[in-house]
C-alpha atoms as a PDB file:
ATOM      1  CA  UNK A   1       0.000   0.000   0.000  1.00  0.00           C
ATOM      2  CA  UNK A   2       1.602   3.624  -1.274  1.00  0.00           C
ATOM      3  CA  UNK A   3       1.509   6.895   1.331  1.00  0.00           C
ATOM      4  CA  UNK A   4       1.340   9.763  -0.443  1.00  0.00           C
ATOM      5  CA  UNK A   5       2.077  12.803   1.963  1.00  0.00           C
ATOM      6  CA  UNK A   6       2.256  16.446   0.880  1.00  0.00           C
ATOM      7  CA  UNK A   7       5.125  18.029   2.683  1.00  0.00           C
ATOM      8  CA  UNK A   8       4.860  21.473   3.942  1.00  0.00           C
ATOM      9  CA  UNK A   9       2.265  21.441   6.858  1.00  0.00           C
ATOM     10  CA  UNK A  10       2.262  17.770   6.788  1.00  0.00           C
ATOM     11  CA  UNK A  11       6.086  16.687   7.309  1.00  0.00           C
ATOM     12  CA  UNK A  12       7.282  20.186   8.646  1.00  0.00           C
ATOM     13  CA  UNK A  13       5.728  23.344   9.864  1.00  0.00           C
ATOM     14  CA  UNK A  14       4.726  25.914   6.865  1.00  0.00           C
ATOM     15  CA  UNK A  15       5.967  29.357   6.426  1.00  0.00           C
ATOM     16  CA  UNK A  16       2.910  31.405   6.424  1.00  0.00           C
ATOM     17  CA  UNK A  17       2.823  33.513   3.080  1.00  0.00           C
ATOM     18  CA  UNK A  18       6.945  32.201   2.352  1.00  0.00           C
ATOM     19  CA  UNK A  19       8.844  29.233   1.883  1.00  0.00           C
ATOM     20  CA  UNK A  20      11.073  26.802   3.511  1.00  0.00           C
ATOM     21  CA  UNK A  21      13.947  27.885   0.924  1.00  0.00           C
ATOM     22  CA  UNK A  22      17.087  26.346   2.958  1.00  0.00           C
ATOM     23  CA  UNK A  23      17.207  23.405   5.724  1.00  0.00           C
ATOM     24  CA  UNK A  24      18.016  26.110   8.773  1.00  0.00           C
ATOM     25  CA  UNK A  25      14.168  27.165   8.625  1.00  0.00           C
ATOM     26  CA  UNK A  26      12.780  23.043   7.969  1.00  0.00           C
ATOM     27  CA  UNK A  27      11.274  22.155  11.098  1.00  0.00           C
ATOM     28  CA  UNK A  28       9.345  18.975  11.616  1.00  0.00           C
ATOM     29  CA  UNK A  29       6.054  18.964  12.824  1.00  0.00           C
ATOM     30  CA  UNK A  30       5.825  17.489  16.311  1.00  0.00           C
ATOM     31  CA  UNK A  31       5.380  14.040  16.288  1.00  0.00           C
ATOM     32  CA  UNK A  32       6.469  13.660  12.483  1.00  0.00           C
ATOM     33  CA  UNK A  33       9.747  11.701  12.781  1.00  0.00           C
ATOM     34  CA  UNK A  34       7.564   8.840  15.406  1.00  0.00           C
ATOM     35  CA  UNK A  35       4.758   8.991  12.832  1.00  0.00           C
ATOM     36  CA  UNK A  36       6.806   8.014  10.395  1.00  0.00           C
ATOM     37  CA  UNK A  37       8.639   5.485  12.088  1.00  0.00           C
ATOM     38  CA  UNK A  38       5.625   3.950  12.267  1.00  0.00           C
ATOM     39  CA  UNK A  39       4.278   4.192   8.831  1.00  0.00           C
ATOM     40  CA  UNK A  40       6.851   3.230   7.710  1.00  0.00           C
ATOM     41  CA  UNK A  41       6.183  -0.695   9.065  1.00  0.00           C
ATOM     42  CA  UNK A  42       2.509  -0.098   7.351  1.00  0.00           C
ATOM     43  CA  UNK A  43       3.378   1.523   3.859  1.00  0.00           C
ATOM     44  CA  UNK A  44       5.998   1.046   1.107  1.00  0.00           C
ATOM     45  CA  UNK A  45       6.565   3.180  -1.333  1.00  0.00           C
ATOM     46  CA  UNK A  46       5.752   6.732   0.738  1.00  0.00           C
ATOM     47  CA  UNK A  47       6.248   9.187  -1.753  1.00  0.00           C
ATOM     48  CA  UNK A  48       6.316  12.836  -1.116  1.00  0.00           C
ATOM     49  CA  UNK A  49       4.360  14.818  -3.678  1.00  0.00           C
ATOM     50  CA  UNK A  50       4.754  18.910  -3.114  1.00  0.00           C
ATOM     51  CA  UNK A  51       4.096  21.956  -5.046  1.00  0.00           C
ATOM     52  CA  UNK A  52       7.146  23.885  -4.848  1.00  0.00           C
ATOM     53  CA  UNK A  53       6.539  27.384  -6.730  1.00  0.00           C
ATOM     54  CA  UNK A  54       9.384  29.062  -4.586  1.00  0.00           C
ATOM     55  CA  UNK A  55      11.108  27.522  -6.932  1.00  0.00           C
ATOM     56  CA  UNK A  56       9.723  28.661 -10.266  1.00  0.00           C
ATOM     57  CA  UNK A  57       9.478  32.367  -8.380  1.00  0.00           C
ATOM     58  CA  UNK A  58      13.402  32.192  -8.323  1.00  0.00           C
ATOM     59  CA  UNK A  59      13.169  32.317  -4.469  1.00  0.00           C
ATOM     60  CA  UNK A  60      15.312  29.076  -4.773  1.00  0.00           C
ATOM     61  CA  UNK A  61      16.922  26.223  -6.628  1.00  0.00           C
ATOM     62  CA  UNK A  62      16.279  23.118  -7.653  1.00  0.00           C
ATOM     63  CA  UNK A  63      19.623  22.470  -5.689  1.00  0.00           C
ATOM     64  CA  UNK A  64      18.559  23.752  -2.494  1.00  0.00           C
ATOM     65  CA  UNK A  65      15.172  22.171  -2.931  1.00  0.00           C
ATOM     66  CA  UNK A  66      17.270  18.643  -3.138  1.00  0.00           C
ATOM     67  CA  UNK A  67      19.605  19.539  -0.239  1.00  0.00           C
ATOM     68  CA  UNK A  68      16.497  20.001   1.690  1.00  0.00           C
ATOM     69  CA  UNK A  69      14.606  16.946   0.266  1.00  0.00           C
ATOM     70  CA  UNK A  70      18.310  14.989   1.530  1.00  0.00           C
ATOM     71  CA  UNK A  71      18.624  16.451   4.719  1.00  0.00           C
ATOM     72  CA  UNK A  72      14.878  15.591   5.570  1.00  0.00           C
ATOM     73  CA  UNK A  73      14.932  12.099   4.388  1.00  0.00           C
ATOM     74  CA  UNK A  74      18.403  11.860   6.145  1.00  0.00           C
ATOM     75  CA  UNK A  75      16.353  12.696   9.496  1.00  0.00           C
ATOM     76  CA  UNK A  76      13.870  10.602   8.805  1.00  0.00           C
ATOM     77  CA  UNK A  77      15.900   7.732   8.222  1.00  0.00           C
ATOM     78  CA  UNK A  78      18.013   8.279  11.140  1.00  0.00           C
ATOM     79  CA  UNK A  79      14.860   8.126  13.615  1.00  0.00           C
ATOM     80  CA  UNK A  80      13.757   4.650  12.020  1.00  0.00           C
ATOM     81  CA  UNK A  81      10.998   5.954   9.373  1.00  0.00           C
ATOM     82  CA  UNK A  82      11.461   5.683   5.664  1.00  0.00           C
ATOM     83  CA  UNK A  83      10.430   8.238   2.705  1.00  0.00           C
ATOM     84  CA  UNK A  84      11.124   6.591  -0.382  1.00  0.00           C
ATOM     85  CA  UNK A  85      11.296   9.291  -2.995  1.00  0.00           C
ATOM     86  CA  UNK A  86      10.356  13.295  -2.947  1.00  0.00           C
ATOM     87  CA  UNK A  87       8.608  14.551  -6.011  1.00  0.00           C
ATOM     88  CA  UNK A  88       7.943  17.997  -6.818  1.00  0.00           C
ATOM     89  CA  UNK A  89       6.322  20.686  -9.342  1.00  0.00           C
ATOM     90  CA  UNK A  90       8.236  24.049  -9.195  1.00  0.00           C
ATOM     91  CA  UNK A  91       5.523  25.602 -11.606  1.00  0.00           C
ATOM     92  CA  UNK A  92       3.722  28.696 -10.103  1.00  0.00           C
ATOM     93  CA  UNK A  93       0.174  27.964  -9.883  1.00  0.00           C
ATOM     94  CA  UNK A  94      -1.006  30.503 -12.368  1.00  0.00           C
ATOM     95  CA  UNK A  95       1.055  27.772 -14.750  1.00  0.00           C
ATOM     96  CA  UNK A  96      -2.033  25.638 -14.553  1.00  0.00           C
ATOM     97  CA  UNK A  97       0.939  22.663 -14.792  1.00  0.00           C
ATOM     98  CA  UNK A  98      -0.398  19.000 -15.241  1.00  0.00           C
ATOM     99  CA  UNK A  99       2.175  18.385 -12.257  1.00  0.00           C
ATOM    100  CA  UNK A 100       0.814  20.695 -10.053  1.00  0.00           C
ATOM    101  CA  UNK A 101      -1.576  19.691  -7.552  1.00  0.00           C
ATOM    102  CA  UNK A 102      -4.214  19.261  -7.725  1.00  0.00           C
ATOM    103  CA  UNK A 103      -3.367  18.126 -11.133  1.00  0.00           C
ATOM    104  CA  UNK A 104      -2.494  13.936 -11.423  1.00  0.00           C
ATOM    105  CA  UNK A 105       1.315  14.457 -12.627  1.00  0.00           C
ATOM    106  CA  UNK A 106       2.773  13.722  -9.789  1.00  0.00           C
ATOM    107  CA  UNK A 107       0.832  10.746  -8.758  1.00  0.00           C
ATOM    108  CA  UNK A 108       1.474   8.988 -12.717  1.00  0.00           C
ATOM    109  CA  UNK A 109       5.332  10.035 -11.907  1.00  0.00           C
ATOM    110  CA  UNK A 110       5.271   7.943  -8.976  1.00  0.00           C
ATOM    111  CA  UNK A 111       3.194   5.157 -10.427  1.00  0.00           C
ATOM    112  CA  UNK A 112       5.759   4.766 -13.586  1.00  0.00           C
ATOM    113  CA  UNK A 113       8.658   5.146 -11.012  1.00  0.00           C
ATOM    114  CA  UNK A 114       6.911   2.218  -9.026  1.00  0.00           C
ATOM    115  CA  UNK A 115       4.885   0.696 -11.537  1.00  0.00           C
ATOM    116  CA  UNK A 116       3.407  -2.534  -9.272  1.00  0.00           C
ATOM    117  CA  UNK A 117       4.086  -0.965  -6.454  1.00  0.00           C
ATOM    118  CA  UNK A 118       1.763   1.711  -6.546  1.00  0.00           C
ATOM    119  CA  UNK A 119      -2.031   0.893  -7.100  1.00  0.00           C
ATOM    120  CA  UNK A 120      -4.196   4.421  -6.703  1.00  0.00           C
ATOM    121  CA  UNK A 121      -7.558   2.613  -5.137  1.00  0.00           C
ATOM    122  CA  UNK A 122      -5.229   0.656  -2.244  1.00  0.00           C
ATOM    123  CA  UNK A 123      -3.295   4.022  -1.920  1.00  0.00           C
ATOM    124  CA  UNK A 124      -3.348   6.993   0.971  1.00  0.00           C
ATOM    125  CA  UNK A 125      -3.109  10.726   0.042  1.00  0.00           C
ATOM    126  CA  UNK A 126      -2.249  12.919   3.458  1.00  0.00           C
ATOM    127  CA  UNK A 127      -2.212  16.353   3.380  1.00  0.00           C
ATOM    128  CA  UNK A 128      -3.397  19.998   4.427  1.00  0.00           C
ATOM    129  CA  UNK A 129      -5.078  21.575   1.667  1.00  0.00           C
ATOM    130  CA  UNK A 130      -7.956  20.933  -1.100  1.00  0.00           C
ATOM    131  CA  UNK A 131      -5.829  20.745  -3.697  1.00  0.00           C
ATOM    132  CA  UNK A 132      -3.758  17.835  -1.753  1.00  0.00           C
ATOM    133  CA  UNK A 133      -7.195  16.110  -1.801  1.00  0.00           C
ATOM    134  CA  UNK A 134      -8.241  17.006  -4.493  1.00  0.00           C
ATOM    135  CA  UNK A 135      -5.330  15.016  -5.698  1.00  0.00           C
ATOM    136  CA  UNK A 136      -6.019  11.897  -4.358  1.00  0.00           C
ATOM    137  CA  UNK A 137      -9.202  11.765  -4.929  1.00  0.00           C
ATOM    138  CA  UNK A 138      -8.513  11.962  -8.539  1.00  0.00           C
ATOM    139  CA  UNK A 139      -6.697   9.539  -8.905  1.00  0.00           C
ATOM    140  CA  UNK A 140      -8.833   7.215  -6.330  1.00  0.00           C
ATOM    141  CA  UNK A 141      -7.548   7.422  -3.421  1.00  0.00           C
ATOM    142  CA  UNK A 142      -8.327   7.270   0.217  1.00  0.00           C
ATOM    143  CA  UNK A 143      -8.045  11.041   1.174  1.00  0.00           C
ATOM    144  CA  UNK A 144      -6.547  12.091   5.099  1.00  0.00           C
ATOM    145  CA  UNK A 145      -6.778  15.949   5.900  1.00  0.00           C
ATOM    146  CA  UNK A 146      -4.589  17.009   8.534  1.00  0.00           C
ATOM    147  CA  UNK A 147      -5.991  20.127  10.138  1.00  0.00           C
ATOM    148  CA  UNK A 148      -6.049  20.799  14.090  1.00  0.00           C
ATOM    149  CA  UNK A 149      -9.150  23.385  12.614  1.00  0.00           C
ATOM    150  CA  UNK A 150     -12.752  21.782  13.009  1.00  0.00           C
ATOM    151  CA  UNK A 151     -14.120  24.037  10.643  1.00  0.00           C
ATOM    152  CA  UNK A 152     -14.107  22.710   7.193  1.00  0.00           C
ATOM    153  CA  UNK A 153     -15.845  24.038   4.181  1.00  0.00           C
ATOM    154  CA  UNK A 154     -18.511  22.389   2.831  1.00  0.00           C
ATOM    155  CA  UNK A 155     -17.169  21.280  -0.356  1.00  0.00           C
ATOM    156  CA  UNK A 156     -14.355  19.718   1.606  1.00  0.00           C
ATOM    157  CA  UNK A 157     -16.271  16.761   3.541  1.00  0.00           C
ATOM    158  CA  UNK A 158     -16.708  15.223  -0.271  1.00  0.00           C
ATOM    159  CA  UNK A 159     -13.402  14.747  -1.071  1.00  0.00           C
ATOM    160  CA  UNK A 160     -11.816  13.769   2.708  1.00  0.00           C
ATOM    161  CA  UNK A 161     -12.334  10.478   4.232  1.00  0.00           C
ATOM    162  CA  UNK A 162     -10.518  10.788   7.636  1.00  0.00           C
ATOM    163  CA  UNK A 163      -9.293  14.352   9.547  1.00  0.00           C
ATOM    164  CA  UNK A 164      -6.704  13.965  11.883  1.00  0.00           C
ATOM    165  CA  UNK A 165      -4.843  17.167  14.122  1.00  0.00           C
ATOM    166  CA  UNK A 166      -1.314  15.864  12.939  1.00  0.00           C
ATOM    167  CA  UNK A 167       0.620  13.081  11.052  1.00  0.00           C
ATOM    168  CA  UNK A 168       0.886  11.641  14.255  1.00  0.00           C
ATOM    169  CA  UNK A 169      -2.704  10.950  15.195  1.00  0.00           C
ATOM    170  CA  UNK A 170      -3.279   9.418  11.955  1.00  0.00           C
ATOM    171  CA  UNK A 171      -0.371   7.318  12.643  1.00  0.00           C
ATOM    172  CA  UNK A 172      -1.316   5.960  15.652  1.00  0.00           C
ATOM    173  CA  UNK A 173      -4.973   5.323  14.053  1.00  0.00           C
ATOM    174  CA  UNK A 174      -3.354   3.001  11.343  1.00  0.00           C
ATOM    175  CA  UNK A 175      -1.161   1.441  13.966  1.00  0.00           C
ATOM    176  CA  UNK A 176      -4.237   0.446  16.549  1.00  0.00           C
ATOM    177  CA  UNK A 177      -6.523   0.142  13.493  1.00  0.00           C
ATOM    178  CA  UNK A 178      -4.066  -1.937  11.486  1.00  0.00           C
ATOM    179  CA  UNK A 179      -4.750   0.144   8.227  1.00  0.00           C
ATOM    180  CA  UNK A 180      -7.495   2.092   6.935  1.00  0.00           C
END
């Protein structure tokens, strides 16, 4: 079974109208390294799928977006989790690119990287925003909102199938619930 996770707000705490441009200003979520430890033993591939338009503004590079990607994955690892690849789209979102999200790019990326190994209906999108589920629910997925906000808007109950407060909640759900 594939994880798909969006990153910022997800993985590590979002820079409110900016961007985590270099790894001094990455900072995991609480919980996030444990929550992944634990996924980890329930999914394989988890794929990172983020919209990165920092990038395409020039605020960084493709280089530092890597170094981060490393660094993070390097963390991960060393706490006993496991991200198996980070994919991105650096397009600003006025680009209307097909691998933006909520646009499927990303997702058919990941599914030629991983061909078997990634089945959309047995597959887990987690993430913060509409267009992150938006996203999996195009391409058939089980949808996970992580938001410690009760309010959603109404066209968001038809696209989520679980809310959680953080990536660690939801973790601890799949490990007492043995999946989804």
């Amino acid at each position: 079974m594939t994880l798909f996770l969006d990153r910022d707000g997800v993985i590590n705490k979002r820079i409110i109208d900016g961007y985590v441009c270099e790894w001094k200003e990455f900072v995991f979520e609480e919980g996030v390294l444990e929550a992944l430890k634990i996924l980890s033993k329930h999914f394989s591939p988890i794929i990172v799928v983020s919209n990165q338009q920092g990038i395409g503004k020039g605020l960084m590079s493709e280089e530092d977006f890597r170094h981060i990607s490393e660094k993070m994955i390097e963390e991960v690892k060393f706490n006993g989790g496991m991200i198996d690849c980070v994919l991105h789209c650096p397009a600003l979102s006025k680009d209307n690119s097909f691998n933006r999200k909520p646009q499927v790019g990303m997702g058919l990326r990941a599914k030629k990287m991983y061909s078997d190994n990634v089945r959309f209906k047995e597959s887990i999108m987690v993430g913060d925003s509409f267009p992150d589920m938006l996203f999996g629910k195009r391409l058939k997925m089980k949808t996970v909102f992580i938001s410690d906000s009760y309010y959603l808007p109404r066209k968001y109950p038809k696209i989520i199938d679980l809310r959680f407060d953080s990536l660690i909640k939801f973790a601890k759900y799949i490990e007492n619930e043995k999946g989804i």
